[in-house]
PDB file of N, CA and C in Angstrom:
ATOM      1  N   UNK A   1     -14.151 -22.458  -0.410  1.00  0.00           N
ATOM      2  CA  UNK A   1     -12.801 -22.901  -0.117  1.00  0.00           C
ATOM      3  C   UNK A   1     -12.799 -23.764   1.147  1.00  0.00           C
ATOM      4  N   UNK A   2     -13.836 -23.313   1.800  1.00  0.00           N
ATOM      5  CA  UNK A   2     -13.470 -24.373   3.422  1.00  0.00           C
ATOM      6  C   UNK A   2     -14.140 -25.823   3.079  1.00  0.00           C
ATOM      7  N   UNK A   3     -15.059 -25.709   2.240  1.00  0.00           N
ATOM      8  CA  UNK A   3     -15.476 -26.670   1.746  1.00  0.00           C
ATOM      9  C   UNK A   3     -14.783 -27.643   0.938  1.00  0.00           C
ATOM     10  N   UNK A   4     -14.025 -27.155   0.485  1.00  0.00           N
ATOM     11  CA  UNK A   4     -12.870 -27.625   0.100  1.00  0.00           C
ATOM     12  C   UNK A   4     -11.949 -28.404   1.040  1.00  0.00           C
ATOM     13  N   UNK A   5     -11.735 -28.049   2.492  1.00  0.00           N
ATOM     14  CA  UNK A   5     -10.779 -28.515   3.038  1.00  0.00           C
ATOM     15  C   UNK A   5     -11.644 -29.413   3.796  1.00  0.00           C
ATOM     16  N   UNK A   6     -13.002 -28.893   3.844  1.00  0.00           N
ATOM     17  CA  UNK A   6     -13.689 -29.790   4.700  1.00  0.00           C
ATOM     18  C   UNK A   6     -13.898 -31.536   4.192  1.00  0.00           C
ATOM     19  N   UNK A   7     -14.135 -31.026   3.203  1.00  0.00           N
ATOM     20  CA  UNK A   7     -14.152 -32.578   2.040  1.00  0.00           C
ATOM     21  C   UNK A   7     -12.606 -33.536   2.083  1.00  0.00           C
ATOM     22  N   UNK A   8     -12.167 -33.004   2.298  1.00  0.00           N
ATOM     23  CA  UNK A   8     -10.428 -33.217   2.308  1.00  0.00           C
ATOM     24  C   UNK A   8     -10.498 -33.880   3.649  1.00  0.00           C
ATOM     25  N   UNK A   9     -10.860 -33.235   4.601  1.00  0.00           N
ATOM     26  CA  UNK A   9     -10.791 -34.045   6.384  1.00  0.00           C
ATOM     27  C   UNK A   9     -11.541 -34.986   6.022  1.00  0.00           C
ATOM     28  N   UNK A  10     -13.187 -35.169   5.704  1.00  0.00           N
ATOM     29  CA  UNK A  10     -13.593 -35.845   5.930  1.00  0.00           C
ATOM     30  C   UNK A  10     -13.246 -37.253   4.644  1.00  0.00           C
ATOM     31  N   UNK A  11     -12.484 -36.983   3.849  1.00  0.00           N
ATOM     32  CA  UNK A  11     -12.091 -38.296   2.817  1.00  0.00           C
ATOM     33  C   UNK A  11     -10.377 -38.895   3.258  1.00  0.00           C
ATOM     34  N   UNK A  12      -9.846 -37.928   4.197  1.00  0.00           N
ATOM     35  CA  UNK A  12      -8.596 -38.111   4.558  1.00  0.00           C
ATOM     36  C   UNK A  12      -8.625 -39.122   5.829  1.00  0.00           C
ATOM     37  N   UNK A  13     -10.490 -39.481   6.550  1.00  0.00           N
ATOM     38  CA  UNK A  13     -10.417 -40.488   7.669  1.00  0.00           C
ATOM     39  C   UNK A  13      -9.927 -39.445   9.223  1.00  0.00           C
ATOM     40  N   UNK A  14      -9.850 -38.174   8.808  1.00  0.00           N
ATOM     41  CA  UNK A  14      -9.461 -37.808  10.332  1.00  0.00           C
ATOM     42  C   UNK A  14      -8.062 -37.205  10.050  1.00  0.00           C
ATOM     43  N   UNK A  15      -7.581 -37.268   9.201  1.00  0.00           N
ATOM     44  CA  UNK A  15      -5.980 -37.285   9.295  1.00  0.00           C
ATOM     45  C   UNK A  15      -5.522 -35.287   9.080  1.00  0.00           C
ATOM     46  N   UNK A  16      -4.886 -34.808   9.778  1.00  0.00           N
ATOM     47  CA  UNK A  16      -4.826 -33.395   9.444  1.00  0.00           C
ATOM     48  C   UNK A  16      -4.360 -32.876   8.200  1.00  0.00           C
ATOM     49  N   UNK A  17      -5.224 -31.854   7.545  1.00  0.00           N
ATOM     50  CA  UNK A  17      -4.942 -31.480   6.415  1.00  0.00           C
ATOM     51  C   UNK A  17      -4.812 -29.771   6.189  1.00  0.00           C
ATOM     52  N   UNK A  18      -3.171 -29.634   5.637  1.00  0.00           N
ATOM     53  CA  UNK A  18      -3.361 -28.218   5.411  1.00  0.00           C
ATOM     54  C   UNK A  18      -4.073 -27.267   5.035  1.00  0.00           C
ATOM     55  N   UNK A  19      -4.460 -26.071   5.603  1.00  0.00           N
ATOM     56  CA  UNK A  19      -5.007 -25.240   5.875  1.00  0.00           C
ATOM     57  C   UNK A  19      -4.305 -24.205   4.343  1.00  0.00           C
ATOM     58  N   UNK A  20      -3.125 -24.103   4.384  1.00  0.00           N
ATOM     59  CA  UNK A  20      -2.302 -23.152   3.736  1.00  0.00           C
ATOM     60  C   UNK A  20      -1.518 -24.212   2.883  1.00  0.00           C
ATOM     61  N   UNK A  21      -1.488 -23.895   1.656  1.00  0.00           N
ATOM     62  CA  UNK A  21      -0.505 -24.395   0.625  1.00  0.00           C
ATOM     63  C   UNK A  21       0.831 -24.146   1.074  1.00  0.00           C
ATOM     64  N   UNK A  22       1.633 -24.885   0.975  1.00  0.00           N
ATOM     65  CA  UNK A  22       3.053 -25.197   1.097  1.00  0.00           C
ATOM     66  C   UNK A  22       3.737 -24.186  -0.028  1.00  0.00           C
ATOM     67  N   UNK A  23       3.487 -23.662  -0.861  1.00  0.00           N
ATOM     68  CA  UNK A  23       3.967 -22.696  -1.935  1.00  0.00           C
ATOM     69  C   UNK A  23       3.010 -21.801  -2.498  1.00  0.00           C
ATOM     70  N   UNK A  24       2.529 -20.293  -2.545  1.00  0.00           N
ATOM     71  CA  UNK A  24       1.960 -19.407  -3.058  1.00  0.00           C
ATOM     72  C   UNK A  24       1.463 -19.793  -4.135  1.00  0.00           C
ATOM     73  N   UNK A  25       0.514 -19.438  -5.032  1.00  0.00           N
ATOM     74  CA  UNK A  25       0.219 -19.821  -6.041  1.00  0.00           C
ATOM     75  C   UNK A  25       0.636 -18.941  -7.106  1.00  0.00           C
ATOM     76  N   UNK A  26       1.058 -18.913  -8.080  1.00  0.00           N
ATOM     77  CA  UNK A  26       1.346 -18.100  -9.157  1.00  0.00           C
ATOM     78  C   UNK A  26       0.519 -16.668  -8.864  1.00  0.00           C
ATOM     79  N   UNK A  27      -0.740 -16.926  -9.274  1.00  0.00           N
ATOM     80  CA  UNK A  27      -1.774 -15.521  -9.089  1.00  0.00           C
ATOM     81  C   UNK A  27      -1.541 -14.853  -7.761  1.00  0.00           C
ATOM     82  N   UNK A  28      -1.547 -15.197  -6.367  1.00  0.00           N
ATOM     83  CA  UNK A  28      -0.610 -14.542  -5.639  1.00  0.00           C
ATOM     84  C   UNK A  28       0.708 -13.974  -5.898  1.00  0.00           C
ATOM     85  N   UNK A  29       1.588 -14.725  -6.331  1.00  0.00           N
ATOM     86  CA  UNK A  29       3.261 -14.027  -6.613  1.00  0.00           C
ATOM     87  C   UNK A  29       2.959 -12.759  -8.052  1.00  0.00           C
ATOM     88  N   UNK A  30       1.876 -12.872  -8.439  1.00  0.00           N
ATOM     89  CA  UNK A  30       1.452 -12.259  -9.918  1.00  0.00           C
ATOM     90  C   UNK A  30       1.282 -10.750  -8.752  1.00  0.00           C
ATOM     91  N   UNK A  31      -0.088 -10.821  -8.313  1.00  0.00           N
ATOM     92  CA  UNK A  31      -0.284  -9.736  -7.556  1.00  0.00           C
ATOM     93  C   UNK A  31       0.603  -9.084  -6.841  1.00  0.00           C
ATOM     94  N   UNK A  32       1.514  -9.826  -5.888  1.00  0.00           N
ATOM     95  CA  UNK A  32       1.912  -9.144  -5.041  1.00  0.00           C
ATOM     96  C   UNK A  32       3.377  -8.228  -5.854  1.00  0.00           C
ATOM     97  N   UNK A  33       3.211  -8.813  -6.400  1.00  0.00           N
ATOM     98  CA  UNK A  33       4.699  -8.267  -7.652  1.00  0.00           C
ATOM     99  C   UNK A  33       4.258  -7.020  -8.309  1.00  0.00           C
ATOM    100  N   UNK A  34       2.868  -7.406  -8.673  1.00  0.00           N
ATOM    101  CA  UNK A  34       2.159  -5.644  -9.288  1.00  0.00           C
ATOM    102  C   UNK A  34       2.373  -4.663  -8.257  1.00  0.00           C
ATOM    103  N   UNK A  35       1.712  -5.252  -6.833  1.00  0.00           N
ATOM    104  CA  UNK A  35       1.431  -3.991  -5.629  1.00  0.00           C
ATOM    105  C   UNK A  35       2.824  -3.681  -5.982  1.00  0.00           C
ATOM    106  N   UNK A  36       3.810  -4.856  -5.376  1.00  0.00           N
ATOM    107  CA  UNK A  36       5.260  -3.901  -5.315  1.00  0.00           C
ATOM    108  C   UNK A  36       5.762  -2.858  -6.091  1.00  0.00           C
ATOM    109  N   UNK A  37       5.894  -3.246  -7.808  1.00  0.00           N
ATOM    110  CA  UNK A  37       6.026  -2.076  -8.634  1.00  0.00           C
ATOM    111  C   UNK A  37       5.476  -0.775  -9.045  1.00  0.00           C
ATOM    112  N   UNK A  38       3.960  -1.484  -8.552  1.00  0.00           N
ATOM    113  CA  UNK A  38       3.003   0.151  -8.226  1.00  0.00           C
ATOM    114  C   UNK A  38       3.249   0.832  -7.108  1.00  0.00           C
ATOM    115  N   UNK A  39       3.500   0.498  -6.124  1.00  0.00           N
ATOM    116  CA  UNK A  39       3.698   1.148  -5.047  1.00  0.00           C
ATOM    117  C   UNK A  39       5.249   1.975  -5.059  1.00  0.00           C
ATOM    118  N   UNK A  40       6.185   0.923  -5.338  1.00  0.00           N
ATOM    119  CA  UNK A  40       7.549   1.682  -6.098  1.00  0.00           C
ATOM    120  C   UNK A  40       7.394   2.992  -7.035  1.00  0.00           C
ATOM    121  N   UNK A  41       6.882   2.435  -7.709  1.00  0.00           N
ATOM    122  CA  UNK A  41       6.657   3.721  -9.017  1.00  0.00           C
ATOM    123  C   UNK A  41       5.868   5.034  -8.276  1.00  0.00           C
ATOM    124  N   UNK A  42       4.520   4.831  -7.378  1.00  0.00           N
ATOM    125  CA  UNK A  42       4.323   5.718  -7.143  1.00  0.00           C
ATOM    126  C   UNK A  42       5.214   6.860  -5.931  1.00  0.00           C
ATOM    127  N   UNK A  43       6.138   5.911  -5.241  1.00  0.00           N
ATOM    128  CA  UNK A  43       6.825   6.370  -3.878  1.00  0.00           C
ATOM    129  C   UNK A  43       8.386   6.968  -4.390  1.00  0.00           C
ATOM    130  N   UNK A  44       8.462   6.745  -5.999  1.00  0.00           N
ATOM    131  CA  UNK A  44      10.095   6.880  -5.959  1.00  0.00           C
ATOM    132  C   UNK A  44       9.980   8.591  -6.188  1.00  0.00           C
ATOM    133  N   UNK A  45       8.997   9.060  -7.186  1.00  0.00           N
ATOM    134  CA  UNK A  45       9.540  10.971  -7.136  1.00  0.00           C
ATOM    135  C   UNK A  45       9.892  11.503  -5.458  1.00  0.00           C
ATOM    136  N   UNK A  46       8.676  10.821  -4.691  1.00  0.00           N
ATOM    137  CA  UNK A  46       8.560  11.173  -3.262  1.00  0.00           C
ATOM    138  C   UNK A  46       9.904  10.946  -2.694  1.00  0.00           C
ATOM    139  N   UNK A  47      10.929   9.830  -3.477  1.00  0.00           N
ATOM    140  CA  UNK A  47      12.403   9.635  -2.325  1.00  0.00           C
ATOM    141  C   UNK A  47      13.309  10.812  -2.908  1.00  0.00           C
ATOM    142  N   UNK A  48      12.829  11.191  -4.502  1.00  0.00           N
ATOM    143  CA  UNK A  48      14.007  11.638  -5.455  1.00  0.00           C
ATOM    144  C   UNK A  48      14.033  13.079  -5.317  1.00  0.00           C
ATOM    145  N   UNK A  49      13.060  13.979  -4.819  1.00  0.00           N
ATOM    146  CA  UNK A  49      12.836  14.858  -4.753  1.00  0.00           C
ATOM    147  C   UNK A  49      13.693  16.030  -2.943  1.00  0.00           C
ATOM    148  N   UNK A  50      13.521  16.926  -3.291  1.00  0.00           N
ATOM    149  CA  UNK A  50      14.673  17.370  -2.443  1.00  0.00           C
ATOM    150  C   UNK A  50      13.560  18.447  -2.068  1.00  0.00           C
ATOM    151  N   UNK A  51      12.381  18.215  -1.587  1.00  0.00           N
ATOM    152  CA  UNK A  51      11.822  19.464  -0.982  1.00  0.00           C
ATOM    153  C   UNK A  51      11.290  18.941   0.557  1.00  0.00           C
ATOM    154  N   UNK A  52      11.623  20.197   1.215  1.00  0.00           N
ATOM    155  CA  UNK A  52      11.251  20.223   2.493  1.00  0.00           C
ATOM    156  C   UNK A  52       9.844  20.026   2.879  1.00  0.00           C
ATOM    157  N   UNK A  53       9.826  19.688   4.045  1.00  0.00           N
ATOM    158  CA  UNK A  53       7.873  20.045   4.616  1.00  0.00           C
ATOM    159  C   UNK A  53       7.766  21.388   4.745  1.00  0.00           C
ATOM    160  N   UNK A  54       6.515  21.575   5.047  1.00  0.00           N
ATOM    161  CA  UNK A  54       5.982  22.940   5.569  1.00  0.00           C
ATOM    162  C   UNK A  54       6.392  22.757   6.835  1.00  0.00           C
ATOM    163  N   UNK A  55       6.549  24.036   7.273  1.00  0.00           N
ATOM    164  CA  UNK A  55       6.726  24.598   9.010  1.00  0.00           C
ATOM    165  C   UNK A  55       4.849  24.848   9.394  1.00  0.00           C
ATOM    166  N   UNK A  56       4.523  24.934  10.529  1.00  0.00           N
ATOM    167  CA  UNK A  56       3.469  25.174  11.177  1.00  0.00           C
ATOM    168  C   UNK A  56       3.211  26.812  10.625  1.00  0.00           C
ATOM    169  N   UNK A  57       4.473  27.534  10.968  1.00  0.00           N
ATOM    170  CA  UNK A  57       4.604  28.845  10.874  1.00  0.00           C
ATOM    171  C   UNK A  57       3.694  29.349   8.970  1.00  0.00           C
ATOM    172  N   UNK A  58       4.799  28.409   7.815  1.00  0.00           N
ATOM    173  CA  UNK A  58       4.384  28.530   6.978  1.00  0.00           C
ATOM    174  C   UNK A  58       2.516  28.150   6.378  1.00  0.00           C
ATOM    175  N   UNK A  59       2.444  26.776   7.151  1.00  0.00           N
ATOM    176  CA  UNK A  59       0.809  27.119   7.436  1.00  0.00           C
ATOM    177  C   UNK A  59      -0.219  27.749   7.557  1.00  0.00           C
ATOM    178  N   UNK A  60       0.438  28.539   8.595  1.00  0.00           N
ATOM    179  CA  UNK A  60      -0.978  29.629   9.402  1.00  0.00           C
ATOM    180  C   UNK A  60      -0.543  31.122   8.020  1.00  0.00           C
ATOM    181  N   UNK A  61       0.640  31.151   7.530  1.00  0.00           N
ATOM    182  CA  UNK A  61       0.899  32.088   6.828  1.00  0.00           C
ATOM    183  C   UNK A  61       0.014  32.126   5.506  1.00  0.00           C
ATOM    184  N   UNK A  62      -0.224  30.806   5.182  1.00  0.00           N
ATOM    185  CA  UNK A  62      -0.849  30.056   3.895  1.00  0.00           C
ATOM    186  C   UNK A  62      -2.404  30.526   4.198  1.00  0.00           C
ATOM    187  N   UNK A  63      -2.523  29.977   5.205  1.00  0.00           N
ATOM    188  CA  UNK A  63      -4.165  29.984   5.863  1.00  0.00           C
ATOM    189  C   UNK A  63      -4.572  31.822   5.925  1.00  0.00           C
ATOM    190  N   UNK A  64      -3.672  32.751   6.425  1.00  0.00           N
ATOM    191  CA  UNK A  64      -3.639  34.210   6.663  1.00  0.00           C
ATOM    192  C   UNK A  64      -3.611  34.861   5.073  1.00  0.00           C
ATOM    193  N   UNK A  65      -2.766  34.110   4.729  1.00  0.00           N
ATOM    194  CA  UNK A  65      -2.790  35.168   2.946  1.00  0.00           C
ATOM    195  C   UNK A  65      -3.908  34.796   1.670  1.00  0.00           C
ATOM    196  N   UNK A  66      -4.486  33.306   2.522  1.00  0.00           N
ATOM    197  CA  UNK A  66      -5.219  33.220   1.355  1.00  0.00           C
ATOM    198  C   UNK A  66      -5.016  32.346   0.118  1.00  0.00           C
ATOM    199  N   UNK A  67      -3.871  31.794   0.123  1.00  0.00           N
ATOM    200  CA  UNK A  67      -3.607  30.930  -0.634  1.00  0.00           C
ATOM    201  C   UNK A  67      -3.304  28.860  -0.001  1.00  0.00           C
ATOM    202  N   UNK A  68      -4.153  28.694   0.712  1.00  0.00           N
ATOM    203  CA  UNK A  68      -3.926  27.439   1.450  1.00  0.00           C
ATOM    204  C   UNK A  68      -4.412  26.398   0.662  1.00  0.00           C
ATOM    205  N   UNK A  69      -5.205  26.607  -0.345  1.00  0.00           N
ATOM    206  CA  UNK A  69      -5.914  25.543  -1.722  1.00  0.00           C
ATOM    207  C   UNK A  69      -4.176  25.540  -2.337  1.00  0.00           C
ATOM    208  N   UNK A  70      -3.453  26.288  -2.708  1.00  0.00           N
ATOM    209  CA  UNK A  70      -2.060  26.193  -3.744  1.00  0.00           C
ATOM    210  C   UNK A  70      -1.322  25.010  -2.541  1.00  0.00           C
ATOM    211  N   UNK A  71      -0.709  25.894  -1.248  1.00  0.00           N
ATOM    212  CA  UNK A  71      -0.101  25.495  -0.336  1.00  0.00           C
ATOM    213  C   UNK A  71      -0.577  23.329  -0.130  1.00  0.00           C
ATOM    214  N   UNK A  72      -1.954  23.470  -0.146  1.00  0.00           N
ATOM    215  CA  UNK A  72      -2.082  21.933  -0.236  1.00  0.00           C
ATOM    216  C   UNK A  72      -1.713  21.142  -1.685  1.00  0.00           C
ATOM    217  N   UNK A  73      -2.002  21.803  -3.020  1.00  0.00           N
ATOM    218  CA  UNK A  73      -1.564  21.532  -3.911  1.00  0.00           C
ATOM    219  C   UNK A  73      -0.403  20.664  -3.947  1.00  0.00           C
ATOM    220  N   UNK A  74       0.591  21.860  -3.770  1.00  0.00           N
ATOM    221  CA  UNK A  74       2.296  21.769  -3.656  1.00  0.00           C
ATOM    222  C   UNK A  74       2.261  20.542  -2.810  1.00  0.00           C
ATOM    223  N   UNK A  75       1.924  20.308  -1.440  1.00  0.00           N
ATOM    224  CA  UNK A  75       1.625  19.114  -0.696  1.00  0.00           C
ATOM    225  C   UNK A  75       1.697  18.206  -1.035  1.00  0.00           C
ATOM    226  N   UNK A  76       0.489  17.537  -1.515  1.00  0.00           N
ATOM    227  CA  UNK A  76       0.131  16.713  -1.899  1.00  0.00           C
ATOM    228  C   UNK A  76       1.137  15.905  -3.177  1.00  0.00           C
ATOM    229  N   UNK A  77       1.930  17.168  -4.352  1.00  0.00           N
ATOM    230  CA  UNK A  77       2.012  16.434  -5.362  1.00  0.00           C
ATOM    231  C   UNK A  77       3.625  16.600  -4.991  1.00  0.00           C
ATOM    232  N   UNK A  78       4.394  17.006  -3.924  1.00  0.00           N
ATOM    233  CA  UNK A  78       5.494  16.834  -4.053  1.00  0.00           C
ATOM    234  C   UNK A  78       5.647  15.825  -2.882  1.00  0.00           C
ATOM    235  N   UNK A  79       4.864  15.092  -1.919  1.00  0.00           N
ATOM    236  CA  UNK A  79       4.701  14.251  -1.398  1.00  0.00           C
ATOM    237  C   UNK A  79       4.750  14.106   0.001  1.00  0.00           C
ATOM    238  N   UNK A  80       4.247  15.427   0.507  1.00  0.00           N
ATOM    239  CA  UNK A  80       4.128  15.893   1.992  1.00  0.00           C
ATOM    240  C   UNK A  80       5.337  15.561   2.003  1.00  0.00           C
ATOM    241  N   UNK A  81       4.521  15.051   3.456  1.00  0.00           N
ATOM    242  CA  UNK A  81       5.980  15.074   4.563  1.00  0.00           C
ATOM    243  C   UNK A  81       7.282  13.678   3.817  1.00  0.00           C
TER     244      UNK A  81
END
């Protein structure tokens, strides 16, 4: 790609030549449109959902009884904090 721009300076005589396209290219606006809806899709149970965090307290309780593998479970899939 620099080679690209380099060929460009040197057939342009000196004259400055953009670095960055003046408009995204399709395959950019393609991608960044996927991240967005993937990232949406994966973040919306996490807004829709009505559960609290853990307390510290409930932690060490998790860690004391023996069940802290479930306690991360629950974590993880209802979307921490």
């Amino acid at each position: 790609m620099l080679s690209y721009y380099r060929e460009q300076l040197i057939t342009s005589g000196g004259a400055a030549v953009a670095a960055v396209p003046a408009t995204p290219s399709s395959d950019f606006v393609l991608v960044m449109t996927a991240l967005l809806v993937a990232t949406s899709a994966w973040m919306l149970p996490m807004m829709i959902s009505n559960s609290d965090p853990f307390t510290a307290q409930e932690w060490m309780w998790a860690i004391q009884g023996g069940y802290l593998d479930d306690m991360i479970g629950h974590y993880f899939r209802n979307g921490g904090l």
